[in-house]
C-alpha atoms as a PDB file:
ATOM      1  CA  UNK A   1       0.000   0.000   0.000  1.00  0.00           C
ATOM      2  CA  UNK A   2       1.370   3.338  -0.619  1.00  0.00           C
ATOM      3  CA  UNK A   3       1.156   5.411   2.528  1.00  0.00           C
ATOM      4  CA  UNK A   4       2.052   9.336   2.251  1.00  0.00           C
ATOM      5  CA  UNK A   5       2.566  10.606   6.674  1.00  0.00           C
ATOM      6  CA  UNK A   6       2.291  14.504   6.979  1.00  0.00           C
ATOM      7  CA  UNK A   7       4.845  15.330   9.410  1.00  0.00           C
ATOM      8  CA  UNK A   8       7.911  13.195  10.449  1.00  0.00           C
ATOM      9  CA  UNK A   9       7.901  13.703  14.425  1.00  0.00           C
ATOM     10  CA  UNK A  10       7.819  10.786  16.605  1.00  0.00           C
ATOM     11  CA  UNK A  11       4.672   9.594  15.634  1.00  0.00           C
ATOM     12  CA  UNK A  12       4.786   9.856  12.075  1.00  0.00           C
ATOM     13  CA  UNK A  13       8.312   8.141  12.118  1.00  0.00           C
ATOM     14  CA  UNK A  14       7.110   5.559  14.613  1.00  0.00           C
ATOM     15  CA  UNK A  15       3.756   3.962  12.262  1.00  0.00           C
ATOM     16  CA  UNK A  16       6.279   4.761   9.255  1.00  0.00           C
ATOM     17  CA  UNK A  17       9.285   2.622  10.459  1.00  0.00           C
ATOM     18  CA  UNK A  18       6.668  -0.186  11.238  1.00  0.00           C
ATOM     19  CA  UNK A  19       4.541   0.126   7.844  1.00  0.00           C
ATOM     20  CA  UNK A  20       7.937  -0.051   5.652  1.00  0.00           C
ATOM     21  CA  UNK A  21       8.733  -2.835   7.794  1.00  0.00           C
ATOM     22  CA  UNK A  22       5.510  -4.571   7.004  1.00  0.00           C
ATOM     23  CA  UNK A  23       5.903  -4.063   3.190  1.00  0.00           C
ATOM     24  CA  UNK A  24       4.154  -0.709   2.686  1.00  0.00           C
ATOM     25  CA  UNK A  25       5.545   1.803   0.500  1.00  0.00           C
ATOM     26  CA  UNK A  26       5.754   5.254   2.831  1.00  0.00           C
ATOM     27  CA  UNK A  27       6.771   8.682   2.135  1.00  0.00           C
ATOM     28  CA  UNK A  28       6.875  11.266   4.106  1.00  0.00           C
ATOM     29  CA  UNK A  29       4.917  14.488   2.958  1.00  0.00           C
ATOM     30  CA  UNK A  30       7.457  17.533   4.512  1.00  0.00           C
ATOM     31  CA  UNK A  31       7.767  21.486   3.914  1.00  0.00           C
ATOM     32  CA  UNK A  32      11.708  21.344   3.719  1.00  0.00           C
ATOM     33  CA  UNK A  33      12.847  18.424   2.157  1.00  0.00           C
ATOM     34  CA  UNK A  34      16.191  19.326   3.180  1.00  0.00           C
ATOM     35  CA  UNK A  35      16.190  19.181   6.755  1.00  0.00           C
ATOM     36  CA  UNK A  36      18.669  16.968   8.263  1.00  0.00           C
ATOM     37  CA  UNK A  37      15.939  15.471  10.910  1.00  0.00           C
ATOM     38  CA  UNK A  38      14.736  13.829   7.725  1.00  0.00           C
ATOM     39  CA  UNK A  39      18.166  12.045   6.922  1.00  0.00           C
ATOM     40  CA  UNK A  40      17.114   8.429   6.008  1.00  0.00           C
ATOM     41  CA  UNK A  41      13.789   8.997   5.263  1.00  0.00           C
ATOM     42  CA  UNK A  42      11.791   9.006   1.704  1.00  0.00           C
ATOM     43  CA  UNK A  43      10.577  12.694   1.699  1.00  0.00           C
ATOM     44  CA  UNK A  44       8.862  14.756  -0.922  1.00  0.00           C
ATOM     45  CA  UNK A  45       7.441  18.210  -0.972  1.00  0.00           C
ATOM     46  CA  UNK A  46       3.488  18.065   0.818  1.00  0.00           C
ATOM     47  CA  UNK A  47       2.038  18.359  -2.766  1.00  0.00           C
ATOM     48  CA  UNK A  48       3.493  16.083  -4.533  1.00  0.00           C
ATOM     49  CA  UNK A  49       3.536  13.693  -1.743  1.00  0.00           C
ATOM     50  CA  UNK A  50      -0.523  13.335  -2.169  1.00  0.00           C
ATOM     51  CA  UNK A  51       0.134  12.368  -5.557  1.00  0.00           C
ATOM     52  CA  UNK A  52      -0.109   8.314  -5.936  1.00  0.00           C
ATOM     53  CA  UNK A  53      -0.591   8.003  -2.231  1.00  0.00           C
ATOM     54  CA  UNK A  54      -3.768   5.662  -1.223  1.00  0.00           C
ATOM     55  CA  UNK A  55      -4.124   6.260   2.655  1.00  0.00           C
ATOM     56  CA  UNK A  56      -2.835   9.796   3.767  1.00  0.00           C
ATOM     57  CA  UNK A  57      -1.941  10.159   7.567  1.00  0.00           C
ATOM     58  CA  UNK A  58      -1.919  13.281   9.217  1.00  0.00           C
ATOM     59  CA  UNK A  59       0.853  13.501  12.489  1.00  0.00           C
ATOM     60  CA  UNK A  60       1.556  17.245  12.073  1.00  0.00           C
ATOM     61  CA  UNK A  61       0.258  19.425  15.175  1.00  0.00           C
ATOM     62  CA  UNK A  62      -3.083  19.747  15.924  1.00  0.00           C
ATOM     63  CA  UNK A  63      -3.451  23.182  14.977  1.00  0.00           C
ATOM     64  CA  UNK A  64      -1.841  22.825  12.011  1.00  0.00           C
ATOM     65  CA  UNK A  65      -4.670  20.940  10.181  1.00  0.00           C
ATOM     66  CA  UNK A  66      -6.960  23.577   9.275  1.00  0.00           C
ATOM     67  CA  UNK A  67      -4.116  24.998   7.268  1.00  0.00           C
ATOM     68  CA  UNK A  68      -2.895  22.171   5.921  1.00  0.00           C
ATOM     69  CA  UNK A  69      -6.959  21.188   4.614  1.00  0.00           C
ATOM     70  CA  UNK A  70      -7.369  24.883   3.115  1.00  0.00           C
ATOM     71  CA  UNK A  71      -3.494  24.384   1.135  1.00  0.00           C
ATOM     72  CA  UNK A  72      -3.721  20.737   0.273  1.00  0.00           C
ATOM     73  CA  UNK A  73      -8.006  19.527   1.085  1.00  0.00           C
ATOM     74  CA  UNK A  74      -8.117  19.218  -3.339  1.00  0.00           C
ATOM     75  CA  UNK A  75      -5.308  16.325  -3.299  1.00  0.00           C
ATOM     76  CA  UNK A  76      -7.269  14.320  -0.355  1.00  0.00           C
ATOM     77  CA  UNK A  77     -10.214  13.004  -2.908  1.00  0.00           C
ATOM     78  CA  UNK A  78     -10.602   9.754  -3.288  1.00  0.00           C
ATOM     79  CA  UNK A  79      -8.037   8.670  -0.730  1.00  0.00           C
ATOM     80  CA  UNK A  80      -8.156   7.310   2.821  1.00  0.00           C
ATOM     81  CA  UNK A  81      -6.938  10.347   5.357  1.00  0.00           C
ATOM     82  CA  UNK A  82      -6.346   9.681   9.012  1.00  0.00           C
ATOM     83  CA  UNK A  83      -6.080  11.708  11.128  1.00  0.00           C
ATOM     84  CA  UNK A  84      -3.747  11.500  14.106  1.00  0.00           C
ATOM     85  CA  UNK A  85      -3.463  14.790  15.442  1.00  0.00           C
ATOM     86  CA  UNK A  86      -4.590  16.031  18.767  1.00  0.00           C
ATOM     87  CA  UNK A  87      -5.572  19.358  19.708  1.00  0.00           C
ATOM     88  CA  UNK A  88      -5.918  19.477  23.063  1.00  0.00           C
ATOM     89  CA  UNK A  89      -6.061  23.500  23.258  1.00  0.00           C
ATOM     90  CA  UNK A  90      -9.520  22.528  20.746  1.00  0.00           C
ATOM     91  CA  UNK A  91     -12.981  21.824  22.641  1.00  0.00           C
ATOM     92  CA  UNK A  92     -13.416  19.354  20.099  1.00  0.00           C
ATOM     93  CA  UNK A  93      -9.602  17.835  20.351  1.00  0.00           C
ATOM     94  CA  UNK A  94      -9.692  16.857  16.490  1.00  0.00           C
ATOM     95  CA  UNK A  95     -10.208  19.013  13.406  1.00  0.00           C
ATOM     96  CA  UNK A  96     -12.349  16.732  11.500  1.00  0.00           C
ATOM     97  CA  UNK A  97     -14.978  18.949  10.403  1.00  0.00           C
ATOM     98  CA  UNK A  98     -12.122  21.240   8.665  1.00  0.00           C
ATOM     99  CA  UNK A  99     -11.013  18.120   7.310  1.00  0.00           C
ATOM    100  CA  UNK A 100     -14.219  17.389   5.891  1.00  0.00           C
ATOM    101  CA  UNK A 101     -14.576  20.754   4.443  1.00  0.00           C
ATOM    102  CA  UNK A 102     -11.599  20.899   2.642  1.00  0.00           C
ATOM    103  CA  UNK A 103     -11.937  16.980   1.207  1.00  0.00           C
ATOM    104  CA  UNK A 104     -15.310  16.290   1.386  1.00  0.00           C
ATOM    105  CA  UNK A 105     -14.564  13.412  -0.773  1.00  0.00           C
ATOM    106  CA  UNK A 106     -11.654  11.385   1.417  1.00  0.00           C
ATOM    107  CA  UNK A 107     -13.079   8.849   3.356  1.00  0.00           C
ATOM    108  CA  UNK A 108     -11.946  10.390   7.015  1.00  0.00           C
ATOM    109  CA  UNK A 109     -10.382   8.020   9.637  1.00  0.00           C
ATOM    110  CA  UNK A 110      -9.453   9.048  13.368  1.00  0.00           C
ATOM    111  CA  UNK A 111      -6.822   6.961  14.797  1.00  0.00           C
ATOM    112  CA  UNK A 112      -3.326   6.525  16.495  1.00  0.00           C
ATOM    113  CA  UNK A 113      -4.520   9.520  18.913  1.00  0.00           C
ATOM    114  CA  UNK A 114      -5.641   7.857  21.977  1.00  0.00           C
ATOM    115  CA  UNK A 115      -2.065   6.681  22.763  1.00  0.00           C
ATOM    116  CA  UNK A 116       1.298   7.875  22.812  1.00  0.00           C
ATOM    117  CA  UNK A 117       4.507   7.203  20.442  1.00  0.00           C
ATOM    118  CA  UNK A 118       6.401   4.980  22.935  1.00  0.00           C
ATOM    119  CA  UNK A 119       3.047   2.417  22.738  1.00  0.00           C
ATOM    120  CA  UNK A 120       3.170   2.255  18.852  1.00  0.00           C
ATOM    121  CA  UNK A 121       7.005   1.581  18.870  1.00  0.00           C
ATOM    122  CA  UNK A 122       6.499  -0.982  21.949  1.00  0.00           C
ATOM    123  CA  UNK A 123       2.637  -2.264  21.210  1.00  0.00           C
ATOM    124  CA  UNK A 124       2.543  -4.993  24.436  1.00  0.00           C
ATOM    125  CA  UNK A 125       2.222  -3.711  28.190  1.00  0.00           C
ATOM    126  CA  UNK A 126       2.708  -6.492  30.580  1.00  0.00           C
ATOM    127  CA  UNK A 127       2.345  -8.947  28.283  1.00  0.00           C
ATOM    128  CA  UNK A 128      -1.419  -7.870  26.843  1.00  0.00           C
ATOM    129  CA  UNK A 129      -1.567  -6.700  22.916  1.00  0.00           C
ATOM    130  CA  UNK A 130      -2.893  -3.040  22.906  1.00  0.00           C
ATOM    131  CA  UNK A 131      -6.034  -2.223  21.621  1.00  0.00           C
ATOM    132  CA  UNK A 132      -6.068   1.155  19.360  1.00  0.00           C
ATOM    133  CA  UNK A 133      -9.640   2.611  19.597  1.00  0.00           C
ATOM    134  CA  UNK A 134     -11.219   4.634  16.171  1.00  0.00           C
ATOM    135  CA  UNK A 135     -13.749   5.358  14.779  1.00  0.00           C
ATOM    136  CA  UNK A 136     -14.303   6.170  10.598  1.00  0.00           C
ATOM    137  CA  UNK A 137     -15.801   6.171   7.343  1.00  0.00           C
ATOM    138  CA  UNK A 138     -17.368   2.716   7.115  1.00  0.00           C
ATOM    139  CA  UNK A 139     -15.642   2.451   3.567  1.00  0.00           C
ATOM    140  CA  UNK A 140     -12.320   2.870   5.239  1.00  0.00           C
ATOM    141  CA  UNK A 141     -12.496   0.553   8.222  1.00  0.00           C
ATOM    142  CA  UNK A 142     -10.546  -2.895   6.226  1.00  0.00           C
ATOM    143  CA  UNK A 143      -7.720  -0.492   5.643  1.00  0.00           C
ATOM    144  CA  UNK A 144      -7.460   1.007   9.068  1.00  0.00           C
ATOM    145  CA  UNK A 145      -8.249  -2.232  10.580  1.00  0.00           C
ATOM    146  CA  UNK A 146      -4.960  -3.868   8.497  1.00  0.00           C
ATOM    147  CA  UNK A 147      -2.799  -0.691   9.834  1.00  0.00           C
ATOM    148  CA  UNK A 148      -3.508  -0.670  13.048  1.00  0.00           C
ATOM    149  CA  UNK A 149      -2.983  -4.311  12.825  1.00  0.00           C
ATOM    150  CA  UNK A 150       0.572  -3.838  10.989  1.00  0.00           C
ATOM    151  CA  UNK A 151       1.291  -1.842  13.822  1.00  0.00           C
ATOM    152  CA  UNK A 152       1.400  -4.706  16.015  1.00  0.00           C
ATOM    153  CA  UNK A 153      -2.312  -3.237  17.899  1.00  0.00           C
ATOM    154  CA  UNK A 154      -5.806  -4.667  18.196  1.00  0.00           C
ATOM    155  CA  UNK A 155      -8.005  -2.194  16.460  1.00  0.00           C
ATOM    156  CA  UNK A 156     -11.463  -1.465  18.109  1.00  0.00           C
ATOM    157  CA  UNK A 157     -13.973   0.187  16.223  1.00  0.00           C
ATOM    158  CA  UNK A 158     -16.184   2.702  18.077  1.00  0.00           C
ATOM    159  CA  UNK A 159     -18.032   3.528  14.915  1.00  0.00           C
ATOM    160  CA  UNK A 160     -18.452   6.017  11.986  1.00  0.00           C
ATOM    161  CA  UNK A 161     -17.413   9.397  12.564  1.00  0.00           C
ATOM    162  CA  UNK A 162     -20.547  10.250  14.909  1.00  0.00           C
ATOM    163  CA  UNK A 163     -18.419   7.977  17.147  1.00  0.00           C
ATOM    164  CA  UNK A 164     -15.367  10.358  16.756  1.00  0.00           C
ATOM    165  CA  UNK A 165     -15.959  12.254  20.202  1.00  0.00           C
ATOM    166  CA  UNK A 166     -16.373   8.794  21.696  1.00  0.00           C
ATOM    167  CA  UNK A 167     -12.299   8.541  20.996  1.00  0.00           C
ATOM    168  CA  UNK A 168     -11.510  11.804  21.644  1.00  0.00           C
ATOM    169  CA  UNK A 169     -13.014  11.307  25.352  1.00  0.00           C
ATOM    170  CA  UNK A 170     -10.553   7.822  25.301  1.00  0.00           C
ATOM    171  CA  UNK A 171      -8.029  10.639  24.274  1.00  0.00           C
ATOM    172  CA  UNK A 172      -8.521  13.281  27.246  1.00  0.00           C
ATOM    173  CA  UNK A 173      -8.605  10.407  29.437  1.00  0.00           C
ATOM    174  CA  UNK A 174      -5.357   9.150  28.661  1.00  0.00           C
ATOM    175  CA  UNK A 175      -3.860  12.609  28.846  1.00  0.00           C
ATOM    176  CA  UNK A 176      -5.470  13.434  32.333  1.00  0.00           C
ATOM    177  CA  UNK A 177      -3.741  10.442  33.190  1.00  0.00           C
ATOM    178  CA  UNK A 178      -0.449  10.142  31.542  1.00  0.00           C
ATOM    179  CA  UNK A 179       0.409  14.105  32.584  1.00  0.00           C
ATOM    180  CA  UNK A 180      -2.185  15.061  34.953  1.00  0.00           C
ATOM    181  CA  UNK A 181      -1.660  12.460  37.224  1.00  0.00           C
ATOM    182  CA  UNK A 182       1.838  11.727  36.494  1.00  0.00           C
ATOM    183  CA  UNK A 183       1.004   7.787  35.304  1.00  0.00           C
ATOM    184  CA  UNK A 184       3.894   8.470  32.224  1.00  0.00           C
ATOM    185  CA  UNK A 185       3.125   7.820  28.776  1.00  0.00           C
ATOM    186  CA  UNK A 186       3.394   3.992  29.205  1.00  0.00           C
ATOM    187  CA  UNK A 187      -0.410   3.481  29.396  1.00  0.00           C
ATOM    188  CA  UNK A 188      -3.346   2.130  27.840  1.00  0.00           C
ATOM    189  CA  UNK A 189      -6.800   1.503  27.510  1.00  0.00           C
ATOM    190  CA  UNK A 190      -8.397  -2.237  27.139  1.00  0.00           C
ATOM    191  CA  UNK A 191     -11.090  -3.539  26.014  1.00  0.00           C
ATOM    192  CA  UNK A 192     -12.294  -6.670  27.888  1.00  0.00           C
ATOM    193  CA  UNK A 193     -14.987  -8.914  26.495  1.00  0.00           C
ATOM    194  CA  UNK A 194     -16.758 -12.589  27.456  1.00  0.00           C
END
């Protein structure tokens, strides 16, 4: 699958490393191509990183998404865009409804922001897989599904995007508890069943 990731922090980098380990063809979309934090990576300009890319993920900063939809929302048709961002500073904590504004014909995914970095690169806590909750265009949900699988996570579907504030809450949570009450990124959210 070819995967374009806007942004190359430690997120981006992270569910990059893992899909090219997995087989899928990633490129990082990046304003300067010509940064040296991008040594090793396969960069292109934003623009033409859209071009040819099926699944688009979005791990720039939250507030930088309603930008980023006005400049780029035309090369988001037809593709898969999900959206990893949190903005915590946001009632809302995602930016969704830009997104949908600018692309109103990508099939809109929100995932990968309920935990942090560390649990992508290290997807097992005391011996238990860790579930990745999202919610998503119906159309999209076998491709998220096989990504969040790829990343070595159980993916739990909360439901279409009406369901997005549903993970947003799992979101807040795990930042109250991470950094409010000093827990530490190392920590995750399960979903038990009988």
């Amino acid at each position: 699958m070819k995967i374009t990731i806007i942004g190359a922090g430690n997120i981006g980098k992270t569910l990059g490393s893992k899909w090219a380990q997995s087989g899928h063809q990633v490129t990082y979309g990046v304003r300067n191509t010509g940064d040296p934090k991008h040594a090793g990576l396969n960069v292109a300009p934003i623009a033409d990183s859209l071009t040819g890319a099926e699944v688009i993920l979005l791990s720039l900063p939250g507030a930088g998404v309603v930008e980023f939809g006005v400049q780029f929302g035309a090369g988001l048709a037809g593709k898969i865009v999900i959206d990893a961002t949190n903005n915590p500073r946001s009632p809302l904590m995602n930016n969704l409804d830009a997104l949908q504004s600018a692309a109103p014909d990508a099939d809109l995914v929100r995932a990968f922001s309920t935990l942090g970095w560390e649990n992508f690169a290290n997807p097992s806590l005391g011996g238990q897989q860790l579930d990745l909750f999202y919610a998503g265009a119906e159309s999209a949900r076998p491709t998220a599904e096989q990504l969040i699988r790829d990343i070595g996570l159980r993916p739990v579907c909360l439901g279409g995007l009406e369901a997005v504030t549903a993970v947003d809450g799992l979101t807040r949570a795990w930042f109250a508890l991470a950094f409010g009450q000093g827990k530490g990124r190392r920590i995750a959210f399960k979903l038990l069943e009988e």
